[in-house]
N, C-alpha and C. Protein backbone atom coordinates (compact mmCIF):
# COMPACT_ATOMS: atom_id res chain seq x y z
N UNK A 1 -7.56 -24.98 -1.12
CA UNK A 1 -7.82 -23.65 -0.59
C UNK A 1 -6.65 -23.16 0.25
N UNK A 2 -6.38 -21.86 0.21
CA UNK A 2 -5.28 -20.93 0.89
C UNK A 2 -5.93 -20.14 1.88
N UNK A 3 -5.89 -20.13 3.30
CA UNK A 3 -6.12 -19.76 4.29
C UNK A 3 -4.99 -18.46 4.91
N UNK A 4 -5.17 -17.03 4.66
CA UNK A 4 -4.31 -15.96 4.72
C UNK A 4 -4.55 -15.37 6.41
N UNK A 5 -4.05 -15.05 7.52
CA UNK A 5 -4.15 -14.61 8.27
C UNK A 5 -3.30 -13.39 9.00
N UNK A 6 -3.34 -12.71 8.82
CA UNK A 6 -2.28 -11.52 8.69
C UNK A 6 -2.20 -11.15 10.42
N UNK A 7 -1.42 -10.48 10.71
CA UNK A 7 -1.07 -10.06 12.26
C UNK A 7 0.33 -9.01 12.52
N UNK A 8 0.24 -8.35 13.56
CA UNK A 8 1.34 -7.14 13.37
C UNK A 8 1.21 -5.95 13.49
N UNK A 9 -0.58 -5.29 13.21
CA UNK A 9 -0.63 -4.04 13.04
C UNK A 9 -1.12 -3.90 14.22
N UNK A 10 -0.67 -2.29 14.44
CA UNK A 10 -1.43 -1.48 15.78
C UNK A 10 -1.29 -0.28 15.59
N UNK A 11 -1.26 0.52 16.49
CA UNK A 11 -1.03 1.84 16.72
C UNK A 11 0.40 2.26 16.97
N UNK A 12 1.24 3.16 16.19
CA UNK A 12 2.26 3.51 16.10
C UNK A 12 2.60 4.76 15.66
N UNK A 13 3.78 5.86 16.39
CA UNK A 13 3.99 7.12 16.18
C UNK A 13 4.52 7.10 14.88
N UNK A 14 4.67 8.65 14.24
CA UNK A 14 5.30 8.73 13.16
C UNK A 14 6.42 8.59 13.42
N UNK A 15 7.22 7.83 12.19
CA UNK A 15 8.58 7.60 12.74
C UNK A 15 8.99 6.12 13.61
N UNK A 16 7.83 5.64 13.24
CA UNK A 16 7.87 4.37 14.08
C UNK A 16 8.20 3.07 13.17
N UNK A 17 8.42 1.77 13.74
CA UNK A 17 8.24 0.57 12.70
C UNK A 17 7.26 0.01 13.07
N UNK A 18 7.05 -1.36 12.25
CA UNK A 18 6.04 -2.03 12.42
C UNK A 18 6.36 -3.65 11.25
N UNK A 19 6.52 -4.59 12.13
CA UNK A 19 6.06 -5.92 10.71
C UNK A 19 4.80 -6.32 10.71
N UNK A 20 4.51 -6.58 9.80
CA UNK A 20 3.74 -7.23 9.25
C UNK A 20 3.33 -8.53 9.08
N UNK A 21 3.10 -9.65 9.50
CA UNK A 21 3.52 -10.95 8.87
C UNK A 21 2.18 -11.67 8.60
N UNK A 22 1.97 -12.48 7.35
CA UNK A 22 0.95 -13.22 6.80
C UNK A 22 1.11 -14.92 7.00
N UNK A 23 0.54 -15.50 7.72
CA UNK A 23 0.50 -16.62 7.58
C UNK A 23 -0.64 -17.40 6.90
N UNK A 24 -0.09 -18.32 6.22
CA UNK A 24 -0.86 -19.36 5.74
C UNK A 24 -1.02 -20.39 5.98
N UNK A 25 -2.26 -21.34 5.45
CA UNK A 25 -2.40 -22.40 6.25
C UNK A 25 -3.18 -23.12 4.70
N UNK A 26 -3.41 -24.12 5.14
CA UNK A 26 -4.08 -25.10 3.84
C UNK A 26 -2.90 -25.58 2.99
N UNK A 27 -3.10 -25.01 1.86
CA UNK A 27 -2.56 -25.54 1.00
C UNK A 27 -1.19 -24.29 0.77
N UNK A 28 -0.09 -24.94 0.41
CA UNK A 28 1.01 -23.77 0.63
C UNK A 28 1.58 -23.18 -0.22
N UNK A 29 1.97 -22.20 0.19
CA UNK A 29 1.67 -21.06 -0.29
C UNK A 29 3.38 -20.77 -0.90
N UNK A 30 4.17 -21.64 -0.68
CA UNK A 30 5.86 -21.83 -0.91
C UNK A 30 5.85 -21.28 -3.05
N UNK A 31 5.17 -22.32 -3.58
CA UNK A 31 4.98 -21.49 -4.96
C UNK A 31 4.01 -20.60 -5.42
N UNK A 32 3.92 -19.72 -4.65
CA UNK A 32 3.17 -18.61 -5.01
C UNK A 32 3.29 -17.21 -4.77
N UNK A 33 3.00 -16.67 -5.44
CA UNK A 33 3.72 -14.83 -5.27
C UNK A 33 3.09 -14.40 -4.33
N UNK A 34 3.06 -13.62 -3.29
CA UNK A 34 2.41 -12.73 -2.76
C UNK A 34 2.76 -11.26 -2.93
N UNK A 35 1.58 -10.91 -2.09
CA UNK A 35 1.38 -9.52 -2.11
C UNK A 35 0.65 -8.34 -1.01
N UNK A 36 0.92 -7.78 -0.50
CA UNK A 36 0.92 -6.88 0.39
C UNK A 36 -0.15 -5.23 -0.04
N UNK A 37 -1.92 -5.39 0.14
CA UNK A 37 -2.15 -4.19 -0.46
C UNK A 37 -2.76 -3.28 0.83
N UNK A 38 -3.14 -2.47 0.88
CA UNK A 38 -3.92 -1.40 1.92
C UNK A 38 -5.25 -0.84 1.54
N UNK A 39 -5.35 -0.32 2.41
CA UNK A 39 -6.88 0.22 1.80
C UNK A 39 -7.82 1.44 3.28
N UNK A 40 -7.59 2.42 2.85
CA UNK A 40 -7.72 4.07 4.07
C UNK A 40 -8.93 4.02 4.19
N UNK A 41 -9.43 4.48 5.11
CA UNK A 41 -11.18 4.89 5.12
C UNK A 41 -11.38 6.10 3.86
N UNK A 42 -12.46 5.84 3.54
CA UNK A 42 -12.84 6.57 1.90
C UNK A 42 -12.29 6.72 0.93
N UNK A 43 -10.61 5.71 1.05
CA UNK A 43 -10.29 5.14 -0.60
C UNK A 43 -9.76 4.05 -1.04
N UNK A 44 -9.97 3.79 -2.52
CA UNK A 44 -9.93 2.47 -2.93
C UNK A 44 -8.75 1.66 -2.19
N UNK A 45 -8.35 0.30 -2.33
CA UNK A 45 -7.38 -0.08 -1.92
C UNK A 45 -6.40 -0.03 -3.28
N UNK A 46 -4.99 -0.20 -2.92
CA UNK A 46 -3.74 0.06 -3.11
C UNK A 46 -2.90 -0.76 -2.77
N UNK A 47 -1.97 -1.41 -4.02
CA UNK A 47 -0.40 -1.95 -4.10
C UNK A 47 0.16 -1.66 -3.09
N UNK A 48 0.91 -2.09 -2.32
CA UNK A 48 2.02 -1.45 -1.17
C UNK A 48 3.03 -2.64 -1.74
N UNK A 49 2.93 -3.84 -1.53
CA UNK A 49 4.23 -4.55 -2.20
C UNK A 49 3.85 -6.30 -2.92
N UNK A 50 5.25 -6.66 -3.24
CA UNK A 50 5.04 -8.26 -3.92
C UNK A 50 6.19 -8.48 -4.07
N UNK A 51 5.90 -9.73 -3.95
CA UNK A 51 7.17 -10.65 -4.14
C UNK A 51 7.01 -11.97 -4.79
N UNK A 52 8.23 -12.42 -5.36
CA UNK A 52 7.74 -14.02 -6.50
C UNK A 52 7.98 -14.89 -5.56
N UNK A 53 7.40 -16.26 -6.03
CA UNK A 53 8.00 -17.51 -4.87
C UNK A 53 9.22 -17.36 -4.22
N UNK A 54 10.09 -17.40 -5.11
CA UNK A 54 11.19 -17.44 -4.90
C UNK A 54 12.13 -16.07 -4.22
N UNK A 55 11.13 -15.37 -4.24
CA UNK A 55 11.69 -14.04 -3.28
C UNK A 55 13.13 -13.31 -4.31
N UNK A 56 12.94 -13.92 -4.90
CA UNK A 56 14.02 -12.91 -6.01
C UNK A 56 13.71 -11.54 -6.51
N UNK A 57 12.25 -11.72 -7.02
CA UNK A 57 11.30 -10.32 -7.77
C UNK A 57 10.75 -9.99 -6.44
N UNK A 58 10.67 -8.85 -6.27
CA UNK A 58 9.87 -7.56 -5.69
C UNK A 58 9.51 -6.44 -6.36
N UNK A 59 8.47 -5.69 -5.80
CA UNK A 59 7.72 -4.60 -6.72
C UNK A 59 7.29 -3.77 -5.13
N UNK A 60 7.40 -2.58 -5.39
CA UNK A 60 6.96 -1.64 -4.43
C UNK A 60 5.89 -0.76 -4.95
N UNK A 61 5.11 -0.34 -4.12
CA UNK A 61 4.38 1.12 -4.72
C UNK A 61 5.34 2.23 -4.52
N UNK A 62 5.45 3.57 -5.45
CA UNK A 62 6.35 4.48 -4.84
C UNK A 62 6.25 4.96 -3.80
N UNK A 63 4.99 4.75 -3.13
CA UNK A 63 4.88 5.61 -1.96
C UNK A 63 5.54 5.17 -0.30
N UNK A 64 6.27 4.29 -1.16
CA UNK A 64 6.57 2.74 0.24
C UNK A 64 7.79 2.63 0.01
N UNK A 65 8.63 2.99 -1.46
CA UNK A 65 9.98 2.51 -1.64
C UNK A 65 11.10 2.79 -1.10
N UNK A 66 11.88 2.48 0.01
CA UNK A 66 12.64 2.38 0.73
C UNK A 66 12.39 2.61 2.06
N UNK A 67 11.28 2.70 2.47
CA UNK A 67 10.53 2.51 4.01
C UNK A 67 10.15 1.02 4.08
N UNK A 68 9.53 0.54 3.18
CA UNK A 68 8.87 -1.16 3.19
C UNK A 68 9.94 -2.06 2.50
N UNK A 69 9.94 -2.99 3.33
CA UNK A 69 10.65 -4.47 2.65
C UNK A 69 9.84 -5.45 3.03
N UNK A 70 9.60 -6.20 1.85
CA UNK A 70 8.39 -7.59 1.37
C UNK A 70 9.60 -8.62 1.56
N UNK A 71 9.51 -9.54 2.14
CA UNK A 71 10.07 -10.34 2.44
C UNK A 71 9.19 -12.28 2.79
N UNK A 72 9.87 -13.16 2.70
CA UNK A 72 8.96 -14.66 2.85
C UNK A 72 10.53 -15.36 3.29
N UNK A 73 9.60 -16.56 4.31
CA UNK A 73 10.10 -17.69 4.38
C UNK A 73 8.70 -19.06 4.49
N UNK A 74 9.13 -19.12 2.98
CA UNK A 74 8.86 -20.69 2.66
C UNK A 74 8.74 -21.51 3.51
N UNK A 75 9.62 -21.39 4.16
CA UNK A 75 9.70 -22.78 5.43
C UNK A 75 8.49 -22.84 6.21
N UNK A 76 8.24 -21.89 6.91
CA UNK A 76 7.20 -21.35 7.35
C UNK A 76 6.08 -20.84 6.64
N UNK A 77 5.79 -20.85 5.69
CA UNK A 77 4.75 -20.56 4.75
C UNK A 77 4.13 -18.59 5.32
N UNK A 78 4.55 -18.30 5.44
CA UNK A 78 4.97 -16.44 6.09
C UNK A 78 5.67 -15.91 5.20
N UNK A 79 4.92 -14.67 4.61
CA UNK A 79 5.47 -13.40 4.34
C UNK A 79 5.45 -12.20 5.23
N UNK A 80 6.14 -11.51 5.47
CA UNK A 80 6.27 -10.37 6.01
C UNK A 80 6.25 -9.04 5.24
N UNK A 81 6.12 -8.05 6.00
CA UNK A 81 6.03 -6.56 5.63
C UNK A 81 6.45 -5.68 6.39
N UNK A 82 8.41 -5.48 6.52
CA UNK A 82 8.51 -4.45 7.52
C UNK A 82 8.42 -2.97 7.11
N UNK A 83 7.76 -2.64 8.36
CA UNK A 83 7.62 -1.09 7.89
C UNK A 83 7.84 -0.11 9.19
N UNK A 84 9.20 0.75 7.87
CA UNK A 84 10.09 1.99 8.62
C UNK A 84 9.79 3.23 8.40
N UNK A 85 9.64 4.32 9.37
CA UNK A 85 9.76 5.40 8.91
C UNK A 85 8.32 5.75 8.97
N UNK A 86 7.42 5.30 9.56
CA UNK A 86 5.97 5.14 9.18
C UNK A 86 4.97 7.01 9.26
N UNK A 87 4.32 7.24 8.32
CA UNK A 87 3.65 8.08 8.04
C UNK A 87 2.58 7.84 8.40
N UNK A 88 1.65 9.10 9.07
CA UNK A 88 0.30 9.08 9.07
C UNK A 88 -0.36 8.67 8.36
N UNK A 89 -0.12 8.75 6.28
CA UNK A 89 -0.77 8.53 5.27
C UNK A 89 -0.61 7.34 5.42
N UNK A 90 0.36 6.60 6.03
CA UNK A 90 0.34 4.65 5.83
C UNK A 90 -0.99 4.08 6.63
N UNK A 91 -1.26 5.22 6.99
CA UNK A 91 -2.94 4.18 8.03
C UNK A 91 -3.66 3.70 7.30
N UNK A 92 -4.24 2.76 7.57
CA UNK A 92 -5.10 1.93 6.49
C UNK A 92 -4.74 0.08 7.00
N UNK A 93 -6.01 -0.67 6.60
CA UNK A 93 -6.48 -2.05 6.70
C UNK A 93 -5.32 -2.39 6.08
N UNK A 94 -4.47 -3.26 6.39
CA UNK A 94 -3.19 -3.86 5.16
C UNK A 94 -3.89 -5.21 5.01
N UNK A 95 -3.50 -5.56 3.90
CA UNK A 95 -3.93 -7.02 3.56
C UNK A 95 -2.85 -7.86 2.62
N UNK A 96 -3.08 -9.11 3.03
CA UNK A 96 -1.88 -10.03 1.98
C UNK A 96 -2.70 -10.90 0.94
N UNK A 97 -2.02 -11.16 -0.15
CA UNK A 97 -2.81 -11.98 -0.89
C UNK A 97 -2.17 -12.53 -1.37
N UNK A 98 -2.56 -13.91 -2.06
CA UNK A 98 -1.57 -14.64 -3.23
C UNK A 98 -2.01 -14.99 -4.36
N UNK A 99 -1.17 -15.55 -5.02
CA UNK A 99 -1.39 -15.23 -6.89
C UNK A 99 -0.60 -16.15 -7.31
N UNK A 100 -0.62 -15.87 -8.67
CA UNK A 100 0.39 -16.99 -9.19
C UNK A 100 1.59 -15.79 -9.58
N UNK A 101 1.25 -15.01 -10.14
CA UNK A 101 2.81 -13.99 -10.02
C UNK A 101 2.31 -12.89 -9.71
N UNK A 102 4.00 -12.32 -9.14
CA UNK A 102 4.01 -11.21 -8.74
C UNK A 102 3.00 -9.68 -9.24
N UNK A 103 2.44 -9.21 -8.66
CA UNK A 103 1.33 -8.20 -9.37
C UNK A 103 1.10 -6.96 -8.62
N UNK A 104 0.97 -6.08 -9.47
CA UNK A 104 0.25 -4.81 -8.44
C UNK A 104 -1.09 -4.75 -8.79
N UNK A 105 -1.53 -5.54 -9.62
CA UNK A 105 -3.00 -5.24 -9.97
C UNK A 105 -3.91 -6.31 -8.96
N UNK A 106 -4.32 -6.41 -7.92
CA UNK A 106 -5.43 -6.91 -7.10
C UNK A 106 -6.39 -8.34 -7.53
N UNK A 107 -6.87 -7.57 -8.58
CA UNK A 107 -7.90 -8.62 -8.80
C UNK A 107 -6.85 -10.08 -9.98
N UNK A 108 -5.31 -9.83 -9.81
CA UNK A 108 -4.52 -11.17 -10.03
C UNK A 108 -3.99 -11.89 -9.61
N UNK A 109 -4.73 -11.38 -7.97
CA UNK A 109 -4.66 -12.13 -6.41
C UNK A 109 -5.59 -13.42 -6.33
N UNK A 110 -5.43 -14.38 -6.44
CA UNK A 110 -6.66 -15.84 -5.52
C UNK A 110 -7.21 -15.39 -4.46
N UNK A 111 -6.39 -15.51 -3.24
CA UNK A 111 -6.50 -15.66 -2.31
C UNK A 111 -6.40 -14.30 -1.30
N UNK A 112 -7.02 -13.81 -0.50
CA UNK A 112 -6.84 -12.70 0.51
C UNK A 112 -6.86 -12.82 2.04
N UNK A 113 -5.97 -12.45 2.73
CA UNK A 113 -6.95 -12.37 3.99
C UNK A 113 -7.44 -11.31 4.84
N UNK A 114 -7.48 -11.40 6.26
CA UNK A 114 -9.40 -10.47 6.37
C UNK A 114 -8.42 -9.16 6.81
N UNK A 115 -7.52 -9.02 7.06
CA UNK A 115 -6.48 -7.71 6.82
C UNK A 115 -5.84 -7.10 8.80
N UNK A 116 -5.67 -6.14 8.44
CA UNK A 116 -4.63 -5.72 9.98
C UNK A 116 -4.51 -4.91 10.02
N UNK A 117 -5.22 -4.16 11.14
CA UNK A 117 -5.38 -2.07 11.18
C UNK A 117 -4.21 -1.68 11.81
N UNK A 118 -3.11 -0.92 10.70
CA UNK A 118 -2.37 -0.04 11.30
C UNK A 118 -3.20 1.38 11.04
N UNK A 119 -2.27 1.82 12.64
CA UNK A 119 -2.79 3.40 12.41
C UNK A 119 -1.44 4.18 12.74
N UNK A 120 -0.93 5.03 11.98
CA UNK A 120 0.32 5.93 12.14
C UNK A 120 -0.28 7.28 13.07
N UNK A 121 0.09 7.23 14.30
CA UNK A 121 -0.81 9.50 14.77
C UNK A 121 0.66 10.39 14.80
N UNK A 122 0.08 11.22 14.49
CA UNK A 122 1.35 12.03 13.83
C UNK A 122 1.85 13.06 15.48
């Protein structure tokens, strides 16, 4: 079992940053893709990013691409999620998950954890 615990989010102006970082625990998480999704009050959740074990592959949602960088160190069994430039629309529960590859589709996630309220006020 993969134990996901995410930490990082708060309250932040527009225009602000923010990381993200997911830690794991159990069993590790060094060969496995993660992934970075969100999810707003009254809509579905949403891709924001991924990355392969090996941190070579990344995938963005467009709505994130060149404000967010998905990033891991293995060593530490931690992925991160920095985020620049931050928009009101980025508010929402973020959550990390892992998989065996890189994905924007959700349900090709294992593992999740219980997520991290950013809120952007404009």
């Amino acid at each position: 079992q993969v134990q996901l615990v995410e930490s990082g989010g708060g309250l932040v102006q527009a225009g602000g940053s923010l990381r993200l970082s997911c830690a794991a625990s159990g069993r590790t998480v060094s060969n496995k893709a993660m992934g970075w999704f969100r999810q707003a009050p009254g809509k579905e959740r949403e891709f924001v990013a991924a990355i392969s074990w090996t941190g070579t592959i990344t995938y963005y949602a467009d709505s994130v691409k060149g404000r967010f960088t998905i990033s891991r160190d293995n060593a530490k069994n931690t992925v991160y999620l920095q985020m620049n430039s931050l928009k009101p629309e980025d508010t929402a529960v973020y959550y990390c998950a892992a998989g065996v590859t890189p994905s924007r589709n959700g349900p090709s996630y294992d593992y999740w954890g219980q997520g991290t309220q950013v809120t952007v006020s404009s």
